[in-house]
C-alpha atoms as a PDB file:
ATOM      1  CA  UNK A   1     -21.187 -52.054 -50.413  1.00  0.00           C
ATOM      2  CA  UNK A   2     -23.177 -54.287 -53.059  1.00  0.00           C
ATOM      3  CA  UNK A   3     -20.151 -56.323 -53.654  1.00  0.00           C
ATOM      4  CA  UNK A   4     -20.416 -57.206 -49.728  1.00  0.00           C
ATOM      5  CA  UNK A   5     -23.591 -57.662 -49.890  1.00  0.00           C
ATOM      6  CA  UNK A   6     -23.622 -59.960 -52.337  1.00  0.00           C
ATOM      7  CA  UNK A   7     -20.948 -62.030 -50.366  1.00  0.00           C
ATOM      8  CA  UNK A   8     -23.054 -62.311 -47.097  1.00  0.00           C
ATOM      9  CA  UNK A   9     -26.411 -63.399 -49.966  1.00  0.00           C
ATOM     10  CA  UNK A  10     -23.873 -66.200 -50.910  1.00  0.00           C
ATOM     11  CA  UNK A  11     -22.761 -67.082 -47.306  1.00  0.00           C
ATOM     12  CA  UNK A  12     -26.488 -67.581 -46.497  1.00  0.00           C
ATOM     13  CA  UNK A  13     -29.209 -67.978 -48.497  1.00  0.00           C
ATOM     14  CA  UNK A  14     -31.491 -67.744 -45.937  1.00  0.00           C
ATOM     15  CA  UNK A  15     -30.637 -63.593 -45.422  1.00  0.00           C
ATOM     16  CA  UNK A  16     -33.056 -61.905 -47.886  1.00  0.00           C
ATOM     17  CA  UNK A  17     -31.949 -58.444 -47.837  1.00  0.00           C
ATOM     18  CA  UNK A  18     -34.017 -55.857 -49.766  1.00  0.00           C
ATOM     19  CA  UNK A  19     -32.655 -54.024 -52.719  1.00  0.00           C
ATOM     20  CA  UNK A  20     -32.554 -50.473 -51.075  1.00  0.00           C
ATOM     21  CA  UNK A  21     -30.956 -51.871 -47.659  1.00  0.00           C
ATOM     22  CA  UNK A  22     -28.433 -49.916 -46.679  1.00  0.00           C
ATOM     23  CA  UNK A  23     -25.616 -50.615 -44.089  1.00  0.00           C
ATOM     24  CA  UNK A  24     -24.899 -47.054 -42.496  1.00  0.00           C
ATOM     25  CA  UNK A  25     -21.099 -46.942 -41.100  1.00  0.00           C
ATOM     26  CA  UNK A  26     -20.280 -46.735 -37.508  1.00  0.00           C
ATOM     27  CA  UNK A  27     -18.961 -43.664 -36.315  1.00  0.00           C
ATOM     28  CA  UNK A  28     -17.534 -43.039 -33.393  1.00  0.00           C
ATOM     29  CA  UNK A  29     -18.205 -39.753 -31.561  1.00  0.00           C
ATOM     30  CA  UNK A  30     -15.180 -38.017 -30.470  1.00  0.00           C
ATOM     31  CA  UNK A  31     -14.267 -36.825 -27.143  1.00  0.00           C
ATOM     32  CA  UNK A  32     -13.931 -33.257 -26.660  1.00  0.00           C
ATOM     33  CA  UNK A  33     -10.567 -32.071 -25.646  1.00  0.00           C
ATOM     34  CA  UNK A  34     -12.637 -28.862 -23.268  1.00  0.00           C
ATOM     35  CA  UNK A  35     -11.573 -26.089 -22.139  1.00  0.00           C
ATOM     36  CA  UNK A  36      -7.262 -25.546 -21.636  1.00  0.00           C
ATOM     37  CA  UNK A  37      -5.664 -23.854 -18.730  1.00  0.00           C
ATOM     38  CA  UNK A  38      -3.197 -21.084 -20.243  1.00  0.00           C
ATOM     39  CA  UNK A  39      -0.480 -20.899 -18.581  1.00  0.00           C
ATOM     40  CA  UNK A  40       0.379 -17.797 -16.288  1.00  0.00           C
ATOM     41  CA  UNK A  41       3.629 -16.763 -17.842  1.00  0.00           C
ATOM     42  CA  UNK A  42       5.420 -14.405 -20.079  1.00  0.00           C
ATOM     43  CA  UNK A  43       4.850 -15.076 -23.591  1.00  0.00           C
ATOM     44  CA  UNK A  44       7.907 -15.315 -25.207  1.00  0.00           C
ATOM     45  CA  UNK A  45       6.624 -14.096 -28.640  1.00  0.00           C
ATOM     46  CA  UNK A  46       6.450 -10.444 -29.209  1.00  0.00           C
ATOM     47  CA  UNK A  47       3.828 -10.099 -31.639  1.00  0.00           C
ATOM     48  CA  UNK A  48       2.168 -12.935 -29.590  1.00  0.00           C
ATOM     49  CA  UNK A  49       2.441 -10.999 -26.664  1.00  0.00           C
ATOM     50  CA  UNK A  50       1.334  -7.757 -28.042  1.00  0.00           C
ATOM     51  CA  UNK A  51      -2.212  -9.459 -29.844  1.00  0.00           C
ATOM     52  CA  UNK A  52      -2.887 -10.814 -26.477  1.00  0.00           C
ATOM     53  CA  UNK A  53      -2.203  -7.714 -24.507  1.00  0.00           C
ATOM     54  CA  UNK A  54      -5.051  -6.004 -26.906  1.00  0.00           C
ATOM     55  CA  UNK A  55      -7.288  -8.497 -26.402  1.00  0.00           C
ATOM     56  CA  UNK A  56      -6.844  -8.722 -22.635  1.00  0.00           C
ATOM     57  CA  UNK A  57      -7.408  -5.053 -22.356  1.00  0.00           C
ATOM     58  CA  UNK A  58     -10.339  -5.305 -23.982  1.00  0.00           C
ATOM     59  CA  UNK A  59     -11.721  -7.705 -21.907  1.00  0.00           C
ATOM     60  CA  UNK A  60     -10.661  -6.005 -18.756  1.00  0.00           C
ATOM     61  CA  UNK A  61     -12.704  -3.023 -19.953  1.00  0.00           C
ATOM     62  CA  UNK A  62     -15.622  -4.827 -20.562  1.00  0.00           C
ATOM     63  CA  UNK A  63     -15.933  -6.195 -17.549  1.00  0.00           C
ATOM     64  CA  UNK A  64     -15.262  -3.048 -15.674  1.00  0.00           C
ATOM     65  CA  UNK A  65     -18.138  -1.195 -18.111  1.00  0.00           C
ATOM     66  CA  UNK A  66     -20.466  -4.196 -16.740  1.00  0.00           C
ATOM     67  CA  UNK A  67     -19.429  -3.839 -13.253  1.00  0.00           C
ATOM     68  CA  UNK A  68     -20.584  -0.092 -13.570  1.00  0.00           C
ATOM     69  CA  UNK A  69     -24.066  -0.476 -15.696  1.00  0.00           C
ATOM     70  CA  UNK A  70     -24.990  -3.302 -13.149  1.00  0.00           C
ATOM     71  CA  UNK A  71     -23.842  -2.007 -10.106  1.00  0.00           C
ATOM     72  CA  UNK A  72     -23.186   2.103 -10.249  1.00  0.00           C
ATOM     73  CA  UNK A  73     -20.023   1.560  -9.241  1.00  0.00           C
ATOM     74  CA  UNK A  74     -17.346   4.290 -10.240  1.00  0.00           C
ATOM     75  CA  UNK A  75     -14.960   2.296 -12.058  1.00  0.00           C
ATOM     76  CA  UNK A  76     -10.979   3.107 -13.642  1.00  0.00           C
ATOM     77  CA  UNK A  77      -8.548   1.446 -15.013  1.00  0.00           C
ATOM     78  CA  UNK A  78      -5.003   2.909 -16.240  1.00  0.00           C
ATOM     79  CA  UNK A  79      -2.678   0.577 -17.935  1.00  0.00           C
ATOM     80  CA  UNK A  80       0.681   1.084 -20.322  1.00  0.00           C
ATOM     81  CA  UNK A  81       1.282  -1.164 -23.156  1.00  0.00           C
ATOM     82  CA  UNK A  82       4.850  -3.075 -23.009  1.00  0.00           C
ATOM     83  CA  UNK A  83       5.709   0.169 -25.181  1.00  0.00           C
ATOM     84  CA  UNK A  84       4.616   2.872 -23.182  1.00  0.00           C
ATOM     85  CA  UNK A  85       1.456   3.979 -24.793  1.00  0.00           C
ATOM     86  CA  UNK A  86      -1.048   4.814 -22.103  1.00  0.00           C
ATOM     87  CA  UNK A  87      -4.802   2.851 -22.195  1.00  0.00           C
ATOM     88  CA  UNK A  88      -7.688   3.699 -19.679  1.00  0.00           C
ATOM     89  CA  UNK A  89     -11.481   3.535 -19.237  1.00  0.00           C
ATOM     90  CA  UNK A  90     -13.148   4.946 -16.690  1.00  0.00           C
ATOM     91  CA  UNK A  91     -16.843   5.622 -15.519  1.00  0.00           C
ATOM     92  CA  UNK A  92     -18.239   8.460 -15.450  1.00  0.00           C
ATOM     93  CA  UNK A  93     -14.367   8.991 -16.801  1.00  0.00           C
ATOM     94  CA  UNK A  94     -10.799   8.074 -15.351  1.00  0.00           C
ATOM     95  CA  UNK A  95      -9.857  11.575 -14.310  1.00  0.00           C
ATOM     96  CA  UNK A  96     -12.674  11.895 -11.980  1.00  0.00           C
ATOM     97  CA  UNK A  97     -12.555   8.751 -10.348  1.00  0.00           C
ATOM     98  CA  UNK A  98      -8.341   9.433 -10.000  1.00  0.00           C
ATOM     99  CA  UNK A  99      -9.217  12.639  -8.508  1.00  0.00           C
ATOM    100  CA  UNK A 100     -11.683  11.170  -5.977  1.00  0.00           C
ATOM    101  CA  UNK A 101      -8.979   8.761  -4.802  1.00  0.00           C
ATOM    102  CA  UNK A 102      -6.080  11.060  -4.619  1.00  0.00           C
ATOM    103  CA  UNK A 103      -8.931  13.177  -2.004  1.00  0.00           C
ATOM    104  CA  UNK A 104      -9.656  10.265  -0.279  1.00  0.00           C
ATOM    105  CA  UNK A 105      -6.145   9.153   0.456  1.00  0.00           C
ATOM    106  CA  UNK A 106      -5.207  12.314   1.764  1.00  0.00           C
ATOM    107  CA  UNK A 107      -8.182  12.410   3.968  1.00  0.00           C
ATOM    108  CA  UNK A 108      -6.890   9.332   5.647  1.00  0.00           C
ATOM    109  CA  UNK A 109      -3.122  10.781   6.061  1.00  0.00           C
ATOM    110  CA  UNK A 110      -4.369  14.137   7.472  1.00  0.00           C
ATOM    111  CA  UNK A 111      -6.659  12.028   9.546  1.00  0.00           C
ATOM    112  CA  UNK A 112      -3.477   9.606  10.490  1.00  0.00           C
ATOM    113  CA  UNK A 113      -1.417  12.821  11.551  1.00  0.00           C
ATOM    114  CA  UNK A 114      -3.904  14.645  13.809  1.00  0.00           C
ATOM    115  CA  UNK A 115      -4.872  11.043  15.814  1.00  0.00           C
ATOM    116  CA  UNK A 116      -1.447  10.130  16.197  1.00  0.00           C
ATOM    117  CA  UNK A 117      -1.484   7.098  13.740  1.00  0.00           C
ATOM    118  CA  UNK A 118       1.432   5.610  12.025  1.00  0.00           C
ATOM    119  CA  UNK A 119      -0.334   6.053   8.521  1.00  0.00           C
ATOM    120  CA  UNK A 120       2.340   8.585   7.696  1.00  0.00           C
ATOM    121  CA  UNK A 121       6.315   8.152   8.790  1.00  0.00           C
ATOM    122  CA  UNK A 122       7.030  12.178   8.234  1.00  0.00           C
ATOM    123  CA  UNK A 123       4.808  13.327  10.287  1.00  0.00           C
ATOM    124  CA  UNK A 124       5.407  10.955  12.797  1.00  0.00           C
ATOM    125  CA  UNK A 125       8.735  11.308  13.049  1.00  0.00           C
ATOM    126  CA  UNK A 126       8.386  15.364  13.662  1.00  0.00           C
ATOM    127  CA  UNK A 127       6.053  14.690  16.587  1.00  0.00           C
ATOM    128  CA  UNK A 128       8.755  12.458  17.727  1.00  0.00           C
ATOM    129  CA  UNK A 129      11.531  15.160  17.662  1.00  0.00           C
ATOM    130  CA  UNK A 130       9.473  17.582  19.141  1.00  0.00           C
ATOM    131  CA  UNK A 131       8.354  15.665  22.224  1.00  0.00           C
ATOM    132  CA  UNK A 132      12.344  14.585  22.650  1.00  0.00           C
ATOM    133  CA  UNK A 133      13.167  18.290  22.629  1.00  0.00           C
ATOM    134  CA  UNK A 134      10.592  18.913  25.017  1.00  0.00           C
ATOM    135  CA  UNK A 135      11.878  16.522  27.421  1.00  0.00           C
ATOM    136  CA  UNK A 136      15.108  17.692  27.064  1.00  0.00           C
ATOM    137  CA  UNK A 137      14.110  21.354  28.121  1.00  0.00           C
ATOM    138  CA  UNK A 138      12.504  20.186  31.240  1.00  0.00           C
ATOM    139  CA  UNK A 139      15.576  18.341  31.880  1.00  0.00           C
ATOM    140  CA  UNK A 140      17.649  21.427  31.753  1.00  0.00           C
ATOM    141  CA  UNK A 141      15.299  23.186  33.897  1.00  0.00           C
ATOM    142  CA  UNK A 142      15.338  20.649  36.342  1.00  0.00           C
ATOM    143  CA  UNK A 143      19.055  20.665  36.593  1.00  0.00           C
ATOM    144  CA  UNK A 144      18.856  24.255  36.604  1.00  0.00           C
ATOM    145  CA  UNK A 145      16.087  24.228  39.769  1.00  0.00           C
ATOM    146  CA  UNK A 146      18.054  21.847  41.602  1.00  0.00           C
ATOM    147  CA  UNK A 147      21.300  23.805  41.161  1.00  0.00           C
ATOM    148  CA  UNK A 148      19.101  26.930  42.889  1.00  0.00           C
ATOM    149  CA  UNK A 149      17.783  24.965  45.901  1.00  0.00           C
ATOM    150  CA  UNK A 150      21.027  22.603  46.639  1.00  0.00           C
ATOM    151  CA  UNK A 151      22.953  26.353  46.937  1.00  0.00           C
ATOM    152  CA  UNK A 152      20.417  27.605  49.799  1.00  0.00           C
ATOM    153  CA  UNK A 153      20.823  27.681  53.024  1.00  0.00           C
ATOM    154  CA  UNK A 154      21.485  24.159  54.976  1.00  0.00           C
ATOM    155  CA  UNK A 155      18.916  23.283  57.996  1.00  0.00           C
ATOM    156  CA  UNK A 156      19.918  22.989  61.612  1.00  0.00           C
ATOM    157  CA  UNK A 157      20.723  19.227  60.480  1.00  0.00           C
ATOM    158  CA  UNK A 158      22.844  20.051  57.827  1.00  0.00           C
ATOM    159  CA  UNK A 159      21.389  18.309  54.917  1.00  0.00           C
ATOM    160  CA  UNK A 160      19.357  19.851  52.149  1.00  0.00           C
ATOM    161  CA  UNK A 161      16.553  21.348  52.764  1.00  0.00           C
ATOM    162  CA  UNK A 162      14.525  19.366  50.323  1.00  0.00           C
ATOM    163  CA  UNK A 163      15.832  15.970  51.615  1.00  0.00           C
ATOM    164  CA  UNK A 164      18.141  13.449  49.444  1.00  0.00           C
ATOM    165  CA  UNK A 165      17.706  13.776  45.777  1.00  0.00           C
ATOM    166  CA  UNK A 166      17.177  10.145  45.424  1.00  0.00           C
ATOM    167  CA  UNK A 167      14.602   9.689  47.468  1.00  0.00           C
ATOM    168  CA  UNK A 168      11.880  11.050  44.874  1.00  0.00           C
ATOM    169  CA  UNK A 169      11.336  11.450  41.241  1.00  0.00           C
ATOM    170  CA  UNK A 170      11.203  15.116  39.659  1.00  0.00           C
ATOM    171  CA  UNK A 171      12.501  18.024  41.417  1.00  0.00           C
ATOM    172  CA  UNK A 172       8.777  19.330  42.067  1.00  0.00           C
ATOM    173  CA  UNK A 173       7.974  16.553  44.094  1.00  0.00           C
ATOM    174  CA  UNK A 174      10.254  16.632  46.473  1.00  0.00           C
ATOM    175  CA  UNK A 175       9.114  18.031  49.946  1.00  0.00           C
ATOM    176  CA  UNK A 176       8.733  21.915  50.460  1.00  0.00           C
ATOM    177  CA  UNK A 177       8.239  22.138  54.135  1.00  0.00           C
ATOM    178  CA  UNK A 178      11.522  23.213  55.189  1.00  0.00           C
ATOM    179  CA  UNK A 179      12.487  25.760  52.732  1.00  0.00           C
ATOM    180  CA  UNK A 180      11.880  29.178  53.664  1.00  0.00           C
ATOM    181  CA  UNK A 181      10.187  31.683  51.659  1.00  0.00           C
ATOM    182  CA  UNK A 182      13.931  32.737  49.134  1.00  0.00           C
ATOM    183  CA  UNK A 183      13.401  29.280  48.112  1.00  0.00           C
ATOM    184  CA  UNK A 184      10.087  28.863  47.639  1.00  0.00           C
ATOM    185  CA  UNK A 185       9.833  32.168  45.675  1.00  0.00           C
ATOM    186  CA  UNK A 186      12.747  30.375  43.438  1.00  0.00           C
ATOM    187  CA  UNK A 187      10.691  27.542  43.460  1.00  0.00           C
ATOM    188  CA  UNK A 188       7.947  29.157  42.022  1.00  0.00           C
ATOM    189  CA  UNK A 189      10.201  31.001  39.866  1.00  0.00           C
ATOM    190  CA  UNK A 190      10.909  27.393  38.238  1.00  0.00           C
ATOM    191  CA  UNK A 191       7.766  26.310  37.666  1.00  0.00           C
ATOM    192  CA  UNK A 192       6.432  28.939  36.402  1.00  0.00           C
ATOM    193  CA  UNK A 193       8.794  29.086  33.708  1.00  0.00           C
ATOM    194  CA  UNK A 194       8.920  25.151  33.273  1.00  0.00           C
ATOM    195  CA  UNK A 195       4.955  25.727  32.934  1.00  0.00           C
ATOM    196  CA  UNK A 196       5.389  28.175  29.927  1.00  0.00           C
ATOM    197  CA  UNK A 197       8.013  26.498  27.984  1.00  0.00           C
ATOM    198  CA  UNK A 198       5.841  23.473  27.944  1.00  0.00           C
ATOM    199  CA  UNK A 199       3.195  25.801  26.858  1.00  0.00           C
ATOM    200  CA  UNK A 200       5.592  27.245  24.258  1.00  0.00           C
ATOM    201  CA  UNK A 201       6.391  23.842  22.947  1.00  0.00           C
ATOM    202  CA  UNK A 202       2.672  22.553  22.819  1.00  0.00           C
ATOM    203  CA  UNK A 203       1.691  25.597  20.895  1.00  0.00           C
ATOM    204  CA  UNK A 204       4.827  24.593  18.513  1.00  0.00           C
ATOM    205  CA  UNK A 205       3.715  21.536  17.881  1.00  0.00           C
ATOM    206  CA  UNK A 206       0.408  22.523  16.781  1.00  0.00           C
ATOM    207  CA  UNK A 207       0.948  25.170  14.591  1.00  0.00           C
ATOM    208  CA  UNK A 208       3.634  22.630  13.003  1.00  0.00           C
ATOM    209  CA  UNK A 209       0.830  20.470  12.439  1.00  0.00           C
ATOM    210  CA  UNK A 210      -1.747  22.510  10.921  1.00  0.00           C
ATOM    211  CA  UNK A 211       1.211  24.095   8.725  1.00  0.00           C
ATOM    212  CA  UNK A 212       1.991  20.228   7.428  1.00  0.00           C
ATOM    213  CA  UNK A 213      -1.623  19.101   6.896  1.00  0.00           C
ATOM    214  CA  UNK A 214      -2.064  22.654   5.168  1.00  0.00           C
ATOM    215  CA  UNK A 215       0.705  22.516   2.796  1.00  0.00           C
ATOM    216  CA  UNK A 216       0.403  18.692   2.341  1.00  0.00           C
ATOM    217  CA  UNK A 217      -2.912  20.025   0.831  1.00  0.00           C
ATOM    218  CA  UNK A 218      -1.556  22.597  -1.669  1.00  0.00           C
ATOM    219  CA  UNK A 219       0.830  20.696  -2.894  1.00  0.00           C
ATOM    220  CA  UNK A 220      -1.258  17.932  -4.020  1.00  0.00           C
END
């Protein structure tokens, strides 16, 4: 530095530079690189991977001890290490918050079963079977009450006395005024025992229900 400065006192005569100047360097200020994205992918490295699993998990517990001092939120996390090894943290502790969910979930499926929802496929699916089978018993009792009537006696016309078949629906709403009291006591006969197999099958189908929603219960 004194050798340059020397050379500029030479230069010019004119500069008269004290004897404690000092010339302080430039330095240029660099740019910080900030904050890098991390990539969202496996990491390759086992021991890599396994550091920043532990330090993840830590993190992920912290925040979820925050999230419960600040907001009283019951809070769990479960996780298994790459090995196996089982980690959790709950608040006020993992089992109870585990055991509030299980409760709750099966709340909703009971709930799902009794208002006819599709929130759960098995029980669906009975309620299915059991309104096919009804249908096919009234079926069968149709054909059977038809059967009865078509063998009576004919009118003065000679057609049925309850009319062509395929002029209305179900057998029971077909016209009674011509039939004479053997047929309408068969006819009552019918209905009467159409009336309690549907009763029969709608008392099935609850006590099939309360026995599913009941054991469903136990089990878990």
């Amino acid at each position: 530095m004194e050798e340059y400065l020397d050379d500029l006192r030479m230069e010019d005569q004119t500069l008269n530079f004290p004897e404690d100047f000092i010339i302080e360097p430039i330095v240029m200020n660099k740019k910080k690189a900030g904050k890098q994205k991390i990539e969202m992918k496996r990491i390759i490295n086992k021991t890599s991977r396994q550091v920043t699993f532990t330090k993840r998990r830590g993190g992920l517990f912290k925040k979820a001890s925050e999230l419960s001092s600040l907001c009283g939120s019951e809070v769990a996390i479960i996780t298994f290490s790459e090995a196996g090894k089982l980690f959790s943290f709950g608040h006020p502790n993992a089992d109870a918050v585990v055991s509030r969910y299980i409760n709750y979930t099966r709340g909703v499926e009971n709930n799902n079963i009794i208002n006819g929802g599709n929130g759960n496929e098995f029980g669906t699916s009975v309620l299915s079977e059991q309104y096919k089978r009804v249908l096919s018993n009234i079926e069968v009792e149709k054909k059977r009450s038809d059967h009865v009537i078509g063998s009576s006696s004919l009118s003065s016309n000679g057609s049925s006395p309850r009319g062509d078949n395929s002029e209305f629906g179900f057998w029971w709403d077909k016209p009674i005024d011509n039939l004479g009291l053997l047929e309408l006591e068969q006819l009552k006969g019918s209905l009467e025992g159409l009336r309690d197999q549907v009763s029969s099958r709608v008392n099935s189908i609850n006590n099939n229900n309360n026995y599913y929603c009941s054991s469903n219960s136990t089990n878990r």
